[in-house]
Every structure is written in structure tokens, then in C-alpha cells.
C-alpha atoms as a PDB file:
ATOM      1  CA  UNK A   1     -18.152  12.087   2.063  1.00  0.00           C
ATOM      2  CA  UNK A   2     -15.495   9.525   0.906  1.00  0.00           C
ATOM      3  CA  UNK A   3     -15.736   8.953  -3.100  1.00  0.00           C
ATOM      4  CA  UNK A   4     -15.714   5.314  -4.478  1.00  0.00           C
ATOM      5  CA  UNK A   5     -12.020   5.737  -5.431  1.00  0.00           C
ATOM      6  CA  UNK A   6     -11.285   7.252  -2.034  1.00  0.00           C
ATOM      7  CA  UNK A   7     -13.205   4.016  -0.269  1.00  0.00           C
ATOM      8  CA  UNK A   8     -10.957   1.589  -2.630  1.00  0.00           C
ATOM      9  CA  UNK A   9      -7.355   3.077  -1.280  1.00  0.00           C
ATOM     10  CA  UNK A  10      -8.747   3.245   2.280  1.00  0.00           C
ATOM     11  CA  UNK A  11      -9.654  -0.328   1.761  1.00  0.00           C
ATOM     12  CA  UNK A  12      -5.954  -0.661   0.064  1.00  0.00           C
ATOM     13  CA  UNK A  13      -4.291   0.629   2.179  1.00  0.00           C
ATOM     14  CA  UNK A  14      -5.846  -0.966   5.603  1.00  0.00           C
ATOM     15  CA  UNK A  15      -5.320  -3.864   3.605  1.00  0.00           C
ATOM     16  CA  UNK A  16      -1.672  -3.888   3.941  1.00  0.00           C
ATOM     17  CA  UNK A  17      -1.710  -2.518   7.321  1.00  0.00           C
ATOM     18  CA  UNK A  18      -3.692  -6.310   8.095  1.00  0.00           C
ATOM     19  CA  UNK A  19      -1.987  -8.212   6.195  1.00  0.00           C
ATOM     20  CA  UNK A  20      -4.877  -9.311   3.822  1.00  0.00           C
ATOM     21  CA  UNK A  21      -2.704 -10.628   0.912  1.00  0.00           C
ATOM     22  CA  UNK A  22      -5.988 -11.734  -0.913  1.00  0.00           C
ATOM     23  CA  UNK A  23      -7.395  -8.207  -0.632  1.00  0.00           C
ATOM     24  CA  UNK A  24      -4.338  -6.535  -2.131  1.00  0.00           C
ATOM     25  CA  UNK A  25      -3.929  -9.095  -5.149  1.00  0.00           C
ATOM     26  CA  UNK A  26      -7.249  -9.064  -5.723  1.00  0.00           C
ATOM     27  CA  UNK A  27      -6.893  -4.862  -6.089  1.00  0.00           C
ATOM     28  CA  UNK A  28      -3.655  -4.967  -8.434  1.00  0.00           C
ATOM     29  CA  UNK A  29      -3.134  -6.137 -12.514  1.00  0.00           C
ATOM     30  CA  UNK A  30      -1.102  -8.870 -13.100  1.00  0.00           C
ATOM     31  CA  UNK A  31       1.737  -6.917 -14.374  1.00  0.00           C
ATOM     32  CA  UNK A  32       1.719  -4.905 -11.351  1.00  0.00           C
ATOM     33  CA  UNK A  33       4.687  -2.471 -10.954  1.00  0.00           C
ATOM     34  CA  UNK A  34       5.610  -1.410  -7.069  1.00  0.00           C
ATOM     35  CA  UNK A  35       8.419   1.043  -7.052  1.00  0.00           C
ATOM     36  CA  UNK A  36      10.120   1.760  -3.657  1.00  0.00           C
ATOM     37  CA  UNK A  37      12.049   4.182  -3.856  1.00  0.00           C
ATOM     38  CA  UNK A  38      15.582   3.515  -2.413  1.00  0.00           C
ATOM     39  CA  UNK A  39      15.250   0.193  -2.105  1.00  0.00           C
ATOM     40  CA  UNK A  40      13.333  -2.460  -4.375  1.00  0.00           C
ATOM     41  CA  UNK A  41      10.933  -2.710  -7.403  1.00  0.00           C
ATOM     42  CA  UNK A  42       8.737  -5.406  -7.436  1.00  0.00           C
ATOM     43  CA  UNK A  43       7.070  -6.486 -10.921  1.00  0.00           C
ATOM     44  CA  UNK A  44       4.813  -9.052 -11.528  1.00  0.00           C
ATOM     45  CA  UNK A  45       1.667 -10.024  -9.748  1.00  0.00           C
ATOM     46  CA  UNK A  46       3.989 -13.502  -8.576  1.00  0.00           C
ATOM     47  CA  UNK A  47       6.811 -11.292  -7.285  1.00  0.00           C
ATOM     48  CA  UNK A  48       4.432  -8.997  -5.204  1.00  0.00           C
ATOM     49  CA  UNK A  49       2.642 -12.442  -4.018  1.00  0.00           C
ATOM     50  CA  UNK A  50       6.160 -13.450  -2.424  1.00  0.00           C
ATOM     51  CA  UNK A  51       6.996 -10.511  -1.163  1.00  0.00           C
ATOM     52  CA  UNK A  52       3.919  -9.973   0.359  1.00  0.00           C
ATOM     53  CA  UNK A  53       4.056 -13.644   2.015  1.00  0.00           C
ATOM     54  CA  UNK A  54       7.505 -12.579   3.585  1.00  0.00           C
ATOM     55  CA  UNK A  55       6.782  -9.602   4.936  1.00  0.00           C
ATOM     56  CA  UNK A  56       6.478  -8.684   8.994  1.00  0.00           C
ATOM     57  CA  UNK A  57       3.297 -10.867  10.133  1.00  0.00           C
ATOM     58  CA  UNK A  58       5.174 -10.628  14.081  1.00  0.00           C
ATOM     59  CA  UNK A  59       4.321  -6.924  14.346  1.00  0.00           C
ATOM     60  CA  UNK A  60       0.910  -5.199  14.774  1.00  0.00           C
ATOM     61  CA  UNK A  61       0.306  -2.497  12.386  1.00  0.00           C
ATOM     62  CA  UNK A  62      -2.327   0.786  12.868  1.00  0.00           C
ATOM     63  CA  UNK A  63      -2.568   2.810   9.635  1.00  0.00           C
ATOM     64  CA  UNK A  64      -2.756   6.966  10.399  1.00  0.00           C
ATOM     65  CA  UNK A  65      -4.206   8.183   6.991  1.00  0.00           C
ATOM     66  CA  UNK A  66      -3.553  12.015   6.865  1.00  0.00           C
ATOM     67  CA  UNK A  67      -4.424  12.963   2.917  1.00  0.00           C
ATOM     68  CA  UNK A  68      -5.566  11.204  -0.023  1.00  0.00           C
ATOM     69  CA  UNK A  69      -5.975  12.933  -3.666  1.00  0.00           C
ATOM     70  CA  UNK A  70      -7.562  10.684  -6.017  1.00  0.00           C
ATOM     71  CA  UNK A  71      -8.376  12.455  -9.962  1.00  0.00           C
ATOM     72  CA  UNK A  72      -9.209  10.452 -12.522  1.00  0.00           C
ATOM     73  CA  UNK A  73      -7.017   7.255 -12.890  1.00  0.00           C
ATOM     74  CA  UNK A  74      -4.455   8.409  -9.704  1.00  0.00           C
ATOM     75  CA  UNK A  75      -3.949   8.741  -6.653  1.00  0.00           C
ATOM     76  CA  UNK A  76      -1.884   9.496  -3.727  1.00  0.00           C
ATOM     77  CA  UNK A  77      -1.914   8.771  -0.460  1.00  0.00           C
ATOM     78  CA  UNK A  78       0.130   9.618   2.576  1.00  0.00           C
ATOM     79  CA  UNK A  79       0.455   9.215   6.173  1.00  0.00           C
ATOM     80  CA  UNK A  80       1.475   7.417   9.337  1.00  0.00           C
ATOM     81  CA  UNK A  81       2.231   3.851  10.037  1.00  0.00           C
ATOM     82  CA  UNK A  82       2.853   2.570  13.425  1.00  0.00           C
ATOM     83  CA  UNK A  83       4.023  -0.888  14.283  1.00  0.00           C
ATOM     84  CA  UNK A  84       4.576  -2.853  17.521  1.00  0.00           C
ATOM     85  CA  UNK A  85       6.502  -5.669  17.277  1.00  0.00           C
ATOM     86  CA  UNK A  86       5.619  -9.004  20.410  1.00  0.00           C
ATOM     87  CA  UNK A  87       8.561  -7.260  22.306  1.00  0.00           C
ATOM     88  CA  UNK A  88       6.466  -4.372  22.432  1.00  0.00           C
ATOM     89  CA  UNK A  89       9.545  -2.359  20.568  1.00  0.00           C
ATOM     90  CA  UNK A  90       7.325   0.648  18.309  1.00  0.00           C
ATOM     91  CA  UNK A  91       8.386   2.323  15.322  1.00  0.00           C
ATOM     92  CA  UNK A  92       7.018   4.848  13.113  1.00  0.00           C
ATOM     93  CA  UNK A  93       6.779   5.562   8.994  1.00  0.00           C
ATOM     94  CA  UNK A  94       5.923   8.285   7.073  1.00  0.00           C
ATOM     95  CA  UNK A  95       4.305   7.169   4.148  1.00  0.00           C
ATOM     96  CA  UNK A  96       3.278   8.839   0.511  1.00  0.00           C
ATOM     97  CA  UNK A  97       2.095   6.249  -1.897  1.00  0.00           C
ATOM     98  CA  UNK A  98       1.152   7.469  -5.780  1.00  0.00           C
ATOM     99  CA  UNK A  99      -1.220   5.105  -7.702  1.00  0.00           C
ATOM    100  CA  UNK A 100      -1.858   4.691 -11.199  1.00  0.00           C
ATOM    101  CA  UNK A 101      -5.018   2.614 -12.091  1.00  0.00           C
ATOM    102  CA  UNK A 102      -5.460   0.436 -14.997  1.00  0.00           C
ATOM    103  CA  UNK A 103      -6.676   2.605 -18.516  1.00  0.00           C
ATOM    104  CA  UNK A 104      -9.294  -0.669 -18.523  1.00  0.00           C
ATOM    105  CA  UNK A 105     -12.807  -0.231 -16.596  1.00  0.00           C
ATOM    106  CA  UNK A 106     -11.966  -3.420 -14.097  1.00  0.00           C
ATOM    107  CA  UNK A 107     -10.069  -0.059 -11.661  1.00  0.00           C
ATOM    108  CA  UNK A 108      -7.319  -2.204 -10.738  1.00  0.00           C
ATOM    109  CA  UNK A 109      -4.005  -0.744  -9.659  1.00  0.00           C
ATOM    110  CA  UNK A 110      -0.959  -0.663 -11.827  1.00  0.00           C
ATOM    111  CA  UNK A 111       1.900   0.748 -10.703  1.00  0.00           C
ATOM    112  CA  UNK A 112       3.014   2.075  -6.922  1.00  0.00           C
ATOM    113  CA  UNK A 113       5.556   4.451  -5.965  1.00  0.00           C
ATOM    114  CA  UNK A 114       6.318   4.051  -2.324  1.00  0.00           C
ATOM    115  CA  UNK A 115       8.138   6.673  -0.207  1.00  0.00           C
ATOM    116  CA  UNK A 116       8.392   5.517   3.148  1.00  0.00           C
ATOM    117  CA  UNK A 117      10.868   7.208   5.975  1.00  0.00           C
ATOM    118  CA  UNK A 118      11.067   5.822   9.562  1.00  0.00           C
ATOM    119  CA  UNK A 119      10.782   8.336  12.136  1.00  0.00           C
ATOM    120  CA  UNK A 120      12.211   8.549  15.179  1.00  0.00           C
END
């Protein structure tokens, strides 16, 4: 049986995998800190807005959730992504996210690090 925390980043995540920009900055603090490691950090509540508004809305997206380790105020969670753009061209990510929650009672996220690896 899935614990509340466990239902909130399965809800996060399938978020994402959707596209449901109100969902995900509804889950996050304002000062929001997404670290992806190798490539960009995103801070600010505004700056994840944008970059959520430009990201790949021409693909479709199935989320593959393999583990997820919540204790306390973290989390991790890894797993597959697969993606097909209207060409029909498919790729594949391997995902681990970590979470830290807000200290405050409102269980909001705030901060991400993302380590994400296309496979082939």
C-alpha cells in the first residue's frame, strides 16, 4: 500500500510525464530549486513556470516508475521515461530524481536533483 508521500510523487511525477504545469506548480515553493545535473539549474517558481511552458508538448510521454524511497522530508525516485515524438521517432531516459520537501507543514517540494541519461 502506497503511503501519502508515495501517492504525492506518483502524482508528481505523472504530472510531468502529462504535461500538467498547474499540477507541478501547485506541488513546488516559490523558491523552488531544480538541479539537473550536467546541464541547467532552474530557481525560482517564475523560472520553472517558463521552462516548463517550453518544454516538448509534440511528444507523448509514458512514465515507467521502478523505485521510490520516501523518509521523512525526502525522497527519491527513479525510473523509465519513454517518449514518441508525431514522427513516431521513440526514445528512452533513465531517470533518478531526489526531493527535498519544505521544513513547513504545507509538504511542498523544494529542491530537485535530476539525473536523467538517454538510452539507446
Amino acid at each position: 500500500m502506497e503511503t501519502k508521500n508515495q501517492a504525492f510523487f506518483r502524482t508528481f511525477n505523472e504530472a510531468f510525464v502529462k504535461g500538467d504545469i498547474e499540477k507541478i506548480l501547485a506541488s513546488v515553493t516559490d523558491d523552488i530549486v531544480w538541479r539537473m545535473v550536467g546541464s541547467d539549474t532552474i530557481n525560482g517558481i517564475e523560472a520553472l513556470t517558463q521552462a516548463l511552458m517550453g518544454m516538448d508538448n509534440d511528444s507523448d510521454f509514458e512514465l515507467e516508475i521502478e523505485h521510490m524511497i520516501t523518509h521523512g522530508k525526502e525522497a527519491a525516485v527513479n525510473g523509465m521515461i519513454h517518449s514518441t515524438n508525431s514522427d513516431g521517432e521513440q526514445k528512452h531516459y533513465s531517470f533518478c530524481d531526489i526531493y527535498r520537501l519544505n521544513k513547513h507543514k504545507d509538504g511542498k517540494i523544494k529542491e530537485i536533483i535530476s539525473y536523467v541519461l538517454e538510452v539507446h
